[in-house]
N, C-alpha and C. Protein backbone atom coordinates (compact mmCIF):
# COMPACT_ATOMS: atom_id res chain seq x y z
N UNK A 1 0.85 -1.18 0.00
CA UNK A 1 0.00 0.00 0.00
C UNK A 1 0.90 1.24 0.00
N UNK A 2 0.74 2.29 -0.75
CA UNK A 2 1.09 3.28 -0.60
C UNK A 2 0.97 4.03 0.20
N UNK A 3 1.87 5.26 0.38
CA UNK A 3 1.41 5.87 2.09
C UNK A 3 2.34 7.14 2.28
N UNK A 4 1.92 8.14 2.70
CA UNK A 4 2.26 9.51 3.06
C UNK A 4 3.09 9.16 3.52
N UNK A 5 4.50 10.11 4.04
CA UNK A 5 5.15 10.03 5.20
C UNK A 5 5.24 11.49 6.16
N UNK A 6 5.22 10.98 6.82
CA UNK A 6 5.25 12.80 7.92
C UNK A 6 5.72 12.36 9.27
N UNK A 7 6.13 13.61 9.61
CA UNK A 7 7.35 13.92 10.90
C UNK A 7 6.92 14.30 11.97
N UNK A 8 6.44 13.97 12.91
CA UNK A 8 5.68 14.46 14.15
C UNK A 8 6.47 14.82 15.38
N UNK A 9 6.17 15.98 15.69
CA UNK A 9 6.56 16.38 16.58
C UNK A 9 6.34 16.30 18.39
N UNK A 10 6.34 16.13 19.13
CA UNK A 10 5.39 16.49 20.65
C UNK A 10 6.40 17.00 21.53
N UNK A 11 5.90 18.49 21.88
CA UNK A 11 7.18 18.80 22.83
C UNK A 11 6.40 19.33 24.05
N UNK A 12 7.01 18.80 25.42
CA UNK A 12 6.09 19.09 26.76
C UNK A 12 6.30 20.30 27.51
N UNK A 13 5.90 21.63 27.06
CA UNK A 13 5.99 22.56 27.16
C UNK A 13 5.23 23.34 28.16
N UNK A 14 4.06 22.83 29.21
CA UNK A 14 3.73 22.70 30.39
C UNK A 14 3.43 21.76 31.71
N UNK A 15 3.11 22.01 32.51
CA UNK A 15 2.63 20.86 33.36
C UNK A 15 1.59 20.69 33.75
N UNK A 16 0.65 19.81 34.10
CA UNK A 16 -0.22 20.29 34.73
C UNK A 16 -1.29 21.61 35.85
N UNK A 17 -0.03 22.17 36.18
CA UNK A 17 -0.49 23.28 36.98
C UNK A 17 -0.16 24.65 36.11
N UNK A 18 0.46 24.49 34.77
CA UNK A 18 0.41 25.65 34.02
C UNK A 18 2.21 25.94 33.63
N UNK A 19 2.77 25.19 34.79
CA UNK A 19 4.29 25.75 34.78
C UNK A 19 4.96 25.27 33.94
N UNK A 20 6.10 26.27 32.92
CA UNK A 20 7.05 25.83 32.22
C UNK A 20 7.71 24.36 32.95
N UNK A 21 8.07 23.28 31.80
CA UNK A 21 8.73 22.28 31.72
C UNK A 21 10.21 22.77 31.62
N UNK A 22 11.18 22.86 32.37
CA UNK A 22 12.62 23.41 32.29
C UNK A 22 13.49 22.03 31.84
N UNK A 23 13.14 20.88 31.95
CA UNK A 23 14.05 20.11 31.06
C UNK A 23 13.35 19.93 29.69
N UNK A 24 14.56 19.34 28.67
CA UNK A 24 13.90 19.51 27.21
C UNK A 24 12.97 18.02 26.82
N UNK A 25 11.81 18.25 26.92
CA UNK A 25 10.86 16.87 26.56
C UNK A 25 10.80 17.21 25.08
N UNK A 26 11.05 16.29 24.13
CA UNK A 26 10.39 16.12 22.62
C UNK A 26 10.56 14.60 22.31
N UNK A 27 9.32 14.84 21.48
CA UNK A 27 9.48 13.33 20.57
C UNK A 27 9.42 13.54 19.53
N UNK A 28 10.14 13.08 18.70
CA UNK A 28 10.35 13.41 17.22
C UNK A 28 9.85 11.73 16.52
N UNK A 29 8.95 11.55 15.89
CA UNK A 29 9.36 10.17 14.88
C UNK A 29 8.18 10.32 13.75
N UNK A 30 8.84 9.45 12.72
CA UNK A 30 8.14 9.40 11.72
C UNK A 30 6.91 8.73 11.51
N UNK A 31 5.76 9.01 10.82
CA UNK A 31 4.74 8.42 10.94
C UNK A 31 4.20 7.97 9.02
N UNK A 32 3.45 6.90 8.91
CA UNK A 32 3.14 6.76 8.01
C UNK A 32 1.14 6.92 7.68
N UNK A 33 0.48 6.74 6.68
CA UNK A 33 -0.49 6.95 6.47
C UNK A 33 -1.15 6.95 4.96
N UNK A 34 -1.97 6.41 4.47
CA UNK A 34 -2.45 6.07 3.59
C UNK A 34 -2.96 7.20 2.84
N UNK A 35 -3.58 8.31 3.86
CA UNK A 35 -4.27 9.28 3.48
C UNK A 35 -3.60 10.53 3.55
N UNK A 36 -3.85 10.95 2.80
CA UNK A 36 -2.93 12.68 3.26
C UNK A 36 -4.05 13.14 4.64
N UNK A 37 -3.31 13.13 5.17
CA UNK A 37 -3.75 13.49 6.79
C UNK A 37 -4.24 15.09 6.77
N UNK A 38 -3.43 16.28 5.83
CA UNK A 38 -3.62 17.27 6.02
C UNK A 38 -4.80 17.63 5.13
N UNK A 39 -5.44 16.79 4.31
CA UNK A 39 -7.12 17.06 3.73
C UNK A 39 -7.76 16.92 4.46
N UNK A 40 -7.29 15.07 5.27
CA UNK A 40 -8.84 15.01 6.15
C UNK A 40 -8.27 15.80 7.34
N UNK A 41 -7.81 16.52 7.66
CA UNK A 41 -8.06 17.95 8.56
C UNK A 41 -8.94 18.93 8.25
N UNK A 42 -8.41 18.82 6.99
CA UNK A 42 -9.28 20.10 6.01
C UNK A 42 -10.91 19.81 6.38
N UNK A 43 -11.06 18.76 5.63
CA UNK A 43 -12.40 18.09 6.07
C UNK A 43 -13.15 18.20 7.02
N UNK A 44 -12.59 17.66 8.14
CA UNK A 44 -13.09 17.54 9.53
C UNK A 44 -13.17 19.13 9.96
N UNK A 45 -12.86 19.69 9.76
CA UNK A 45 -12.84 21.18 10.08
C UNK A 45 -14.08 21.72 9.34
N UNK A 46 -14.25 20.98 8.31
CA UNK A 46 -15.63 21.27 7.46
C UNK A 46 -16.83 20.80 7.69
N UNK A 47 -16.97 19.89 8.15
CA UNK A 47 -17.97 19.01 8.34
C UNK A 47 -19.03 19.33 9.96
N UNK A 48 -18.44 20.32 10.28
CA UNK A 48 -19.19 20.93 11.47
C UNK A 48 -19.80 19.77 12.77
N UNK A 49 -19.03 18.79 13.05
CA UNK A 49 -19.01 18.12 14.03
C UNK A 49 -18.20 18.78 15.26
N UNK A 50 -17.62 20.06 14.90
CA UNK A 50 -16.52 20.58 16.17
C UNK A 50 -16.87 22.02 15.68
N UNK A 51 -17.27 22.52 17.08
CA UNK A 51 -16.92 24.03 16.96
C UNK A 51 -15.77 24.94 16.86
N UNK A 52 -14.60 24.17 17.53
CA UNK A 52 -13.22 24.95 17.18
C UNK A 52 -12.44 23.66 16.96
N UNK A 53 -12.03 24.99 15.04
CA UNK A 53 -10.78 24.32 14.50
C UNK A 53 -10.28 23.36 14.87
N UNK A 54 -9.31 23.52 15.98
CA UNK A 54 -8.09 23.13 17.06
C UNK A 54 -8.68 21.85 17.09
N UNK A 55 -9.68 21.38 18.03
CA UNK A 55 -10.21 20.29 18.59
C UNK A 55 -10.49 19.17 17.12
N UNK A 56 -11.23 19.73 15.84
CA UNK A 56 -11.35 18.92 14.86
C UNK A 56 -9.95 18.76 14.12
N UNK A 57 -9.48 19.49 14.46
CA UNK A 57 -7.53 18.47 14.18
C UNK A 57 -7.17 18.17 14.59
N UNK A 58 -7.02 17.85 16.33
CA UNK A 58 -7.28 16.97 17.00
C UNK A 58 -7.77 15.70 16.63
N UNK A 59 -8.83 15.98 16.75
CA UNK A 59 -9.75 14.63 16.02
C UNK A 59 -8.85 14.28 15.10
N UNK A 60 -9.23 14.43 14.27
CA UNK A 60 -8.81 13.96 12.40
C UNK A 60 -7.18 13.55 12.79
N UNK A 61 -6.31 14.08 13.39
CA UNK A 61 -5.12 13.70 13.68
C UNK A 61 -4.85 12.27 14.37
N UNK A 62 -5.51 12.08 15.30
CA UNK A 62 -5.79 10.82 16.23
C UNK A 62 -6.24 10.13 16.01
N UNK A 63 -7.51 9.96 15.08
CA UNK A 63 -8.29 9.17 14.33
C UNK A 63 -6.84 8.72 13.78
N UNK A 64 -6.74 9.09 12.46
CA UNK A 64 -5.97 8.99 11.38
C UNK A 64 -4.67 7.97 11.86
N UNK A 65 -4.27 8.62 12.91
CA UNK A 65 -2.84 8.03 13.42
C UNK A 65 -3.59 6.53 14.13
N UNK A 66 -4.44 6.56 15.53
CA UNK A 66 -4.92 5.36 15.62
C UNK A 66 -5.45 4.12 14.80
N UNK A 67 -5.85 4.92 13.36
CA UNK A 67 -6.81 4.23 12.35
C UNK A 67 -5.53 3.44 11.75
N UNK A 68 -4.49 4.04 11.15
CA UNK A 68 -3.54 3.33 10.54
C UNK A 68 -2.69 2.15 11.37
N UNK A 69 -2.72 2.00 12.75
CA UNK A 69 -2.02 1.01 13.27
C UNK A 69 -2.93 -0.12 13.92
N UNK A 70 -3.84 0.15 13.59
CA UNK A 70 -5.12 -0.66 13.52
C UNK A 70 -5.15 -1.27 11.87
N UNK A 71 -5.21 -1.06 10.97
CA UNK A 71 -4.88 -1.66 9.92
C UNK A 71 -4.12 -2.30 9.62
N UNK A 72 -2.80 -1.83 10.05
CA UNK A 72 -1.38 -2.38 10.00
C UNK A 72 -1.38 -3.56 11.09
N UNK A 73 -2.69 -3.67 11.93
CA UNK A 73 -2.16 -5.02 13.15
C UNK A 73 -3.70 -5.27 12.98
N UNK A 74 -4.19 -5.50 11.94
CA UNK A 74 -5.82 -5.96 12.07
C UNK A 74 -5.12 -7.60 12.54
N UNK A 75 -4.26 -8.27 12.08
CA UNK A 75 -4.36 -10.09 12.88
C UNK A 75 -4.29 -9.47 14.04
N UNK A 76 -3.66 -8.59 14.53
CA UNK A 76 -2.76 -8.88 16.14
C UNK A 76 -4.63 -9.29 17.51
N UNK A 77 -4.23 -10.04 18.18
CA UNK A 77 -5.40 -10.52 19.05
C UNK A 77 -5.69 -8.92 19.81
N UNK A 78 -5.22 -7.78 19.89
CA UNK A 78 -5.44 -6.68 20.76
C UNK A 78 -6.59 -5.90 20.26
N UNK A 79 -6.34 -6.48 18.79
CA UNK A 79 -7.64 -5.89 18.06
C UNK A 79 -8.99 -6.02 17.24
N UNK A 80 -9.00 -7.03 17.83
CA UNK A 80 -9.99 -8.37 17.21
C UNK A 80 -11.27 -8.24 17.54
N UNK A 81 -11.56 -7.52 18.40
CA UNK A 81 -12.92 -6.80 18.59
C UNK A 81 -13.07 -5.61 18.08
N UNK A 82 -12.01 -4.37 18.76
CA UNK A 82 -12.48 -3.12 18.20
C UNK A 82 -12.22 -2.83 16.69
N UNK A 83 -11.10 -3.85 15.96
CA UNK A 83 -11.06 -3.21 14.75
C UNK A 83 -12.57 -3.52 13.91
N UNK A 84 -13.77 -4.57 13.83
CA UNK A 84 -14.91 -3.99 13.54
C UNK A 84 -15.69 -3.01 13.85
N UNK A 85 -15.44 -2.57 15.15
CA UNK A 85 -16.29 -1.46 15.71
C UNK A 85 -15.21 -0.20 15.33
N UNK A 86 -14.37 -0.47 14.85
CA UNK A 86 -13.39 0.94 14.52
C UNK A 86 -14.35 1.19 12.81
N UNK A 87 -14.12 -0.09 12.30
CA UNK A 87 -14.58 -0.16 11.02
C UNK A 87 -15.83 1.03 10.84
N UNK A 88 -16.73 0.51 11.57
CA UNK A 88 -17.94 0.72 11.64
C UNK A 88 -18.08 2.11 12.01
N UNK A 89 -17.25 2.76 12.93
CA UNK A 89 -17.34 3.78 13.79
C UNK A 89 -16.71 4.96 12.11
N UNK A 90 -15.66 4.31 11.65
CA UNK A 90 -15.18 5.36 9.98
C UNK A 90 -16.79 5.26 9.16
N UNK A 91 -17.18 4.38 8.90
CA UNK A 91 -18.07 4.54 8.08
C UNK A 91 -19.19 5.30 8.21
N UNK A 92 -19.50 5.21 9.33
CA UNK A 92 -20.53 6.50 9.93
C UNK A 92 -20.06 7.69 10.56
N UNK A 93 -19.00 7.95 10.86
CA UNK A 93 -17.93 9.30 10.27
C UNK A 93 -18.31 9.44 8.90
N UNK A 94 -17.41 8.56 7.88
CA UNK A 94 -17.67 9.56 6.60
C UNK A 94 -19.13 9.52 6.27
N UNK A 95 -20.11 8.72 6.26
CA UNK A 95 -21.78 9.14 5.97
C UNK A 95 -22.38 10.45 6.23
N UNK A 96 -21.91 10.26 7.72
CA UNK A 96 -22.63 11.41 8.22
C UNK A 96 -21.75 13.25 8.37
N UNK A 97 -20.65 12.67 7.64
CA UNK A 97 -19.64 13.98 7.97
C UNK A 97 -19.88 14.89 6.38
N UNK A 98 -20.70 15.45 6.23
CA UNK A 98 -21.51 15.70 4.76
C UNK A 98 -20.84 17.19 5.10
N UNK A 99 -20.13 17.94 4.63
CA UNK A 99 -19.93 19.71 4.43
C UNK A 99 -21.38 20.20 5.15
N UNK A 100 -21.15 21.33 6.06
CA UNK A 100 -22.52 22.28 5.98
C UNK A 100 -22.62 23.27 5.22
């Protein structure tokens, strides 16, 4: 299968109580994906299931990233239940995710 590649970043830049992180937290690694990730952002941002931006790229980001290693381990036994209900759960995403 063919597949995007992209570079993800996560750097821990507060704490729970609000305060700067003074040592350097990042994770850097590469990620793969079938879909260009940065449409279905586009998308999900369109589809008026989220009132702010932020949160529907969120979404669409996590989806996307969870969705692909769920594909990539549909044998593995960890996922032998939810990957139908993952199935199921995309398909009525895209049905019902129509532009407003």
């Amino acid at each position: 299968m063919k597949q995007h590649t992209y570079t993800l970043t996560l750097k821990h830049e507060l704490d729970a109580k609000g305060e700067p992180i003074t040592e350097n937290k990042t994770l850097e690694l590469s990620v793969k994906n079938h879909d260009d990730i940065f449409q279905v952002i586009e998308k999900m941002k369109n589809f008026g299931h989220f009132d702010d931006p932020e949160e529907a790229t969120r979404f669409a980001l996590g989806i996307k990233l969870f969705g692909e290693v769920i594909l990539e381990n549909k044998g593995h036994p960890l996922f032998e239940e939810l990957g139908p209900q993952f199935g199921a759960f995309m398909k009525k995403l895209k049905k019902g995710a129509q532009p407003q």
